[in-house]
Protein backbone atom coordinates (compact mmCIF):
# COMPACT_ATOMS: atom_id res chain seq x y z
CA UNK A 1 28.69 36.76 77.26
CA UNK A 2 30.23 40.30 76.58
CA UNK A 3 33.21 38.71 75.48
CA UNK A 4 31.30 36.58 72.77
CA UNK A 5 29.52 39.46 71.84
CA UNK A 6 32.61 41.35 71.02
CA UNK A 7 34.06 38.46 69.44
CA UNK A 8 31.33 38.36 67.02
CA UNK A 9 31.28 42.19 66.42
CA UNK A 10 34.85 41.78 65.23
CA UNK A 11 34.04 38.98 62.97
CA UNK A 12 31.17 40.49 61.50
CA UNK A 13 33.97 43.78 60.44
CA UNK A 14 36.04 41.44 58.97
CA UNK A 15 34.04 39.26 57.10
CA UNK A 16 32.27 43.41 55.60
CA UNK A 17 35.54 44.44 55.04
CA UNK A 18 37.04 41.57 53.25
CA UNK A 19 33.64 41.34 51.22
CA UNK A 20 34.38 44.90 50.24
CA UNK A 21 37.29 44.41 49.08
CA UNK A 22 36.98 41.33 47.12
CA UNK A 23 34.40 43.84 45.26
CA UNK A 24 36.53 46.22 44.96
CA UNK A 25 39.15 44.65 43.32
CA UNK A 26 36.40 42.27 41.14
CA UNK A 27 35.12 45.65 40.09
CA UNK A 28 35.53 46.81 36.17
CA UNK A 29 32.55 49.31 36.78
CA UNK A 30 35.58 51.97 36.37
CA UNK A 31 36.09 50.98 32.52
CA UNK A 32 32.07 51.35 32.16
CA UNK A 33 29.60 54.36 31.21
CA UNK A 34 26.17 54.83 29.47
CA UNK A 35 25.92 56.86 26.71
CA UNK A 36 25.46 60.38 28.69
CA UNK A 37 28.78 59.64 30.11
CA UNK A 38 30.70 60.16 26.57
CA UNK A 39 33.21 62.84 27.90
CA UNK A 40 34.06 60.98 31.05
CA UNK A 41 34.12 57.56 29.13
CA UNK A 42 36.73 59.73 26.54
CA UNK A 43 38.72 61.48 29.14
CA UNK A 44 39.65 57.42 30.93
CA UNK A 45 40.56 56.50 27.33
CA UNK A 46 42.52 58.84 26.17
CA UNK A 47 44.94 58.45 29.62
CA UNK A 48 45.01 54.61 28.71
CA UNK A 49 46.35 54.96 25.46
CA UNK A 50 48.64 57.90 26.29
CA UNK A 51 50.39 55.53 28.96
CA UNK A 52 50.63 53.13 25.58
CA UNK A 53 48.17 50.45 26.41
CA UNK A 54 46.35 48.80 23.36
CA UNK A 55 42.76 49.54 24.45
CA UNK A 56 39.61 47.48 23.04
CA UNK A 57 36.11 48.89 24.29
CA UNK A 58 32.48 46.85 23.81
CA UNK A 59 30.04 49.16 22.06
CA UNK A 60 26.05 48.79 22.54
CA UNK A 61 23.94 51.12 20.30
CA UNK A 62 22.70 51.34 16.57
CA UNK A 63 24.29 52.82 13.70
CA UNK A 64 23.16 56.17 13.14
CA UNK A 65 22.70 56.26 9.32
CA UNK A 66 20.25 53.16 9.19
CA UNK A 67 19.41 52.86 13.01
CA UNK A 68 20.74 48.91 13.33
CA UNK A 69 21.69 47.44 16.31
CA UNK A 70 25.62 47.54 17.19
CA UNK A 71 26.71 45.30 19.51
CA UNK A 72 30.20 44.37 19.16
CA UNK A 73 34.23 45.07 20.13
CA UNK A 74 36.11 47.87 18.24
CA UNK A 75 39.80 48.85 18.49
CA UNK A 76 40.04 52.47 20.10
CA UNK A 77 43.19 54.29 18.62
CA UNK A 78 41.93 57.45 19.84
CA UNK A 79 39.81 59.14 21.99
CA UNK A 80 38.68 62.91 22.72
CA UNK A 81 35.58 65.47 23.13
CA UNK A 82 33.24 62.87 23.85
CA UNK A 83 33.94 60.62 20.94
CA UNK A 84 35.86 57.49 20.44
CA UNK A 85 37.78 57.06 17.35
CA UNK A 86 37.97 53.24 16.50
CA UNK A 87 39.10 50.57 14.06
CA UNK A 88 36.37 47.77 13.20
CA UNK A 89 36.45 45.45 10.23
CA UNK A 90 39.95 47.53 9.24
CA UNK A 91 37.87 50.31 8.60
CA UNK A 92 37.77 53.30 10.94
CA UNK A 93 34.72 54.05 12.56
CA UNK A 94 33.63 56.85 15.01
CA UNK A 95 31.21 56.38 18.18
CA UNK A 96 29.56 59.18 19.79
CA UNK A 97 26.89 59.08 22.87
CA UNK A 98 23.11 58.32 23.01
CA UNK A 99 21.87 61.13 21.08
CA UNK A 100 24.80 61.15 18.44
CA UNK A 101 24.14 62.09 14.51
CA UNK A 102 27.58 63.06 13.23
CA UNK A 103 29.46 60.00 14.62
CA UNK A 104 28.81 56.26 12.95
CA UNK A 105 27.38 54.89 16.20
CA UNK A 106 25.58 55.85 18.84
CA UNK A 107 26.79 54.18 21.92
CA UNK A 108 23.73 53.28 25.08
CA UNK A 109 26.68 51.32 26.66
CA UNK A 110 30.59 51.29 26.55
CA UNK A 111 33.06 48.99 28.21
CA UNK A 112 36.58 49.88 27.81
CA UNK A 113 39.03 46.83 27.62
CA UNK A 114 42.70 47.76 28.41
CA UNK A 115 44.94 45.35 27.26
CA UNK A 116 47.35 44.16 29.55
CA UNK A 117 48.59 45.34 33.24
CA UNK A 118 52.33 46.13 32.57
CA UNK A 119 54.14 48.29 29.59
CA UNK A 120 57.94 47.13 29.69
CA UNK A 121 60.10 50.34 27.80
CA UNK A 122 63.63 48.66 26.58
CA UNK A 123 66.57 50.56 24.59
CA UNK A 124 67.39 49.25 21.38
CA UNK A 125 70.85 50.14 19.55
CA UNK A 126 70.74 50.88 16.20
CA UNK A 127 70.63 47.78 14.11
CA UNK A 128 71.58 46.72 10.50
CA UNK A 129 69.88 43.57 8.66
CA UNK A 130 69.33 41.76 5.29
CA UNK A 131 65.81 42.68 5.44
CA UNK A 132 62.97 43.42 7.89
CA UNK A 133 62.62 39.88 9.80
CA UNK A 134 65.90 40.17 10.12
CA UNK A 135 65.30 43.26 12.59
CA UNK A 136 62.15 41.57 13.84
CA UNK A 137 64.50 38.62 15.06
CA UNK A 138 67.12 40.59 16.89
CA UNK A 139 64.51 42.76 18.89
CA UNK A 140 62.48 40.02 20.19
CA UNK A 141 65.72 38.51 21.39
CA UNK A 142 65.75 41.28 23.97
CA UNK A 143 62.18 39.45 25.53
CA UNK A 144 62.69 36.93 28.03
CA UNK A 145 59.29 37.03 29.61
CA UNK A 146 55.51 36.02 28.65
CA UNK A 147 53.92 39.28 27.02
CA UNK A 148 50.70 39.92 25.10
CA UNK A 149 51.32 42.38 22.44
CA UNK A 150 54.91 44.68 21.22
CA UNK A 151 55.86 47.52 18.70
CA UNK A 152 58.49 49.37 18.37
CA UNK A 153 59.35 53.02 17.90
CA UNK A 154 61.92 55.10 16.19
CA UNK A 155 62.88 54.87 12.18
CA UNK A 156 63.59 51.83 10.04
CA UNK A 157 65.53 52.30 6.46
CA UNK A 158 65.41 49.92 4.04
CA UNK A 159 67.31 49.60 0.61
CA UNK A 160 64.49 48.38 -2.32
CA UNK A 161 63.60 49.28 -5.42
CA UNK A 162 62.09 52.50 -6.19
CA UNK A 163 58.25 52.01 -5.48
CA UNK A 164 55.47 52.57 -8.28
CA UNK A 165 52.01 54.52 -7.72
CA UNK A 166 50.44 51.50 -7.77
CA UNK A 167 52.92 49.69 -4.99
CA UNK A 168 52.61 52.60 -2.99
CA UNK A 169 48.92 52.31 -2.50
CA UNK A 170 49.01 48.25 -2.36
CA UNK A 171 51.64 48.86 1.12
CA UNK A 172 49.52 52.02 2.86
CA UNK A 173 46.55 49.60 2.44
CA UNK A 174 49.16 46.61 4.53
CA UNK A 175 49.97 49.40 6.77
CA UNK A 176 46.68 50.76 6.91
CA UNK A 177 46.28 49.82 10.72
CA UNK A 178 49.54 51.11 11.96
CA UNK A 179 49.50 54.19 9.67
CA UNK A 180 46.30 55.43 11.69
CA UNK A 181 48.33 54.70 14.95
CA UNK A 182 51.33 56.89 14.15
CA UNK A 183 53.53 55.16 11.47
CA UNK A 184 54.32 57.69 8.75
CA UNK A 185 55.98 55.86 5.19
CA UNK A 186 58.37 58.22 3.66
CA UNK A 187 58.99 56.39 -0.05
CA UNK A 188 62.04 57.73 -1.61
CA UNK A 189 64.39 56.75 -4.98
CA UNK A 190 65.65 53.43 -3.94
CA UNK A 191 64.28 52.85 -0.65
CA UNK A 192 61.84 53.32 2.06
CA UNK A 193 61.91 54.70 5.77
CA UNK A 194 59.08 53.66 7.58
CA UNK A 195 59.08 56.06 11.09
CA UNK A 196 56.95 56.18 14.29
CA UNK A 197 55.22 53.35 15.56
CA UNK A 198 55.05 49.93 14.52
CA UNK A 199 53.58 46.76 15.71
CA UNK A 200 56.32 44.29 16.15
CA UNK A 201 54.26 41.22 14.35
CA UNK A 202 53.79 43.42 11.61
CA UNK A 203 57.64 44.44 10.58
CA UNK A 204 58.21 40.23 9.95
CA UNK A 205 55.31 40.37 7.73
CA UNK A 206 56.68 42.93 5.27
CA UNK A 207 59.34 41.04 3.50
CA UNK A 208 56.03 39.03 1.94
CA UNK A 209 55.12 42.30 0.25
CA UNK A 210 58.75 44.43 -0.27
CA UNK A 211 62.13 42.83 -1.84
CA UNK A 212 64.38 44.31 0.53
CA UNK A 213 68.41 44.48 0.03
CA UNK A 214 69.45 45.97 3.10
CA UNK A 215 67.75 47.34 6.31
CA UNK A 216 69.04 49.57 9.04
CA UNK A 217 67.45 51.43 12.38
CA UNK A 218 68.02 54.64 14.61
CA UNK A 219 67.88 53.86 18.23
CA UNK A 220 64.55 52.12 18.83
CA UNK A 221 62.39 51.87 22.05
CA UNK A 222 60.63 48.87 22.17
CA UNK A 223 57.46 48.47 24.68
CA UNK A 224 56.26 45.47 25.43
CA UNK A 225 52.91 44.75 26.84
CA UNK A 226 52.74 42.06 29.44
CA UNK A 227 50.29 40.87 32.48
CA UNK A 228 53.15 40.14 34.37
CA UNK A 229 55.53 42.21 36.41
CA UNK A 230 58.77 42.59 35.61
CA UNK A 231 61.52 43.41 37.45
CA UNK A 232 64.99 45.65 36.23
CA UNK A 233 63.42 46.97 33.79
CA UNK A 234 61.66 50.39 33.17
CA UNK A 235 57.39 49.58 33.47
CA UNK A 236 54.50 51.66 33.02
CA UNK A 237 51.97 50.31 35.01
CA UNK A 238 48.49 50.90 33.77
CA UNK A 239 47.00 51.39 37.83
């Protein structure tokens, strides 16, 4: 009888303990706050997106100049002093806490949305190509593994025509996106150098908008966001 008894004890500890950790590691609660929780939710955002993750985050709340209901996912590029600074509808949008009048929205609930598990930082040479897809092509051949989202930094030349006023304005409203994440355009007589951070996607796109003769790079880093670990490679991990 004592022997079932202890038998049964034991069981009972491990079917707690595995319960506890299936709920631990089911858990997102981490990546949510209320709207009093503003500077913690800020302080967990701002390390996600300094390790280089792209990070999405569910707003519920109202609008503060008309008092409507928000309920929907914005693009966080930035994050600090209690306020999350945010992309949505390619405009840029600010979200404060419950009580919030300065910001655009004022958040009763936030869930922050990391994307991906795994950053993967590789080395690029410098490059040379007949135009930007050219560049684009030659990177990705350096992936050989399932990934989510990439951009590159460093600085990319290219050899066009000298850009008008009115061109100028037409490619900082393409770039609009990655300008606000850290790409600065330099335009100069005869060319371009775009330098910082671009999205990957984004570079094959620009030969649509920019006759280019010639291209050329400095040494790039390209980070690649995956689910997947990856082995002999350098990864940030976003645990």
């Amino acid at each position: 009888m004592k022997r079932i008894l202890e038998l049964l004890v034991v069981l009972a500890i491990i079917i707690t303990a595995t319960a506890v950790a299936y709920k631990f590691i089911n858990n997102n609660k981490d990546y949510e706050f209320s709207g009093d929780e503003m500077y913690k939710c800020t302080w967990i955002a701002d390390k996600i997106l300094n390790k280089g993750f792209p990070l999405k985050a569910h707003i519920y709340g109202y609008w503060v100049y008309d008092k409507k209901l928000f309920n929907d996912t914005v693009e966080v590029y930035y994050a600090r002093g209690g306020i999350l600074y945010a992309i949505y509808n390619n405009d840029t949008v600010t979200i404060g806490g419950r009580l919030a009048y300065k910001e655009d929205i004022a958040a009763e609930k936030i869930e922050l949305i990391p994307i991906g598990k795994y950053i993967v930082v590789i080395d690029i040479n410098p490059l040379e190509g007949k135009d930007f897809r050219d560049i684009y092509e030659r990177v990705l051949k350096n992936i050989s593994f399932n990934y989510i989202k990439a951009y590159i930094v460093g600085k990319i030349a290219a050899d066009t025509e000298t850009f008008k006023p009115t061109e100028r304005i037409k490619l900082d409203n393409i770039l609009f996106v990655d300008e606000i994440k850290g790409l600065d355009v330099f335009y100069i007589e005869n060319g371009l150098i775009l330098s910082g951070k671009i999205n990957l996607d984004k570079l094959k796109e620009l030969d649509n908008y920019i006759k280019v003769n010639k291209t050329s790079t400095s040494k790039l880093k390209l980070y690649i966001v995956t689910n997947d670990k990856v082995s002999g490679y350098k990864v940030i991990s976003l645990s």
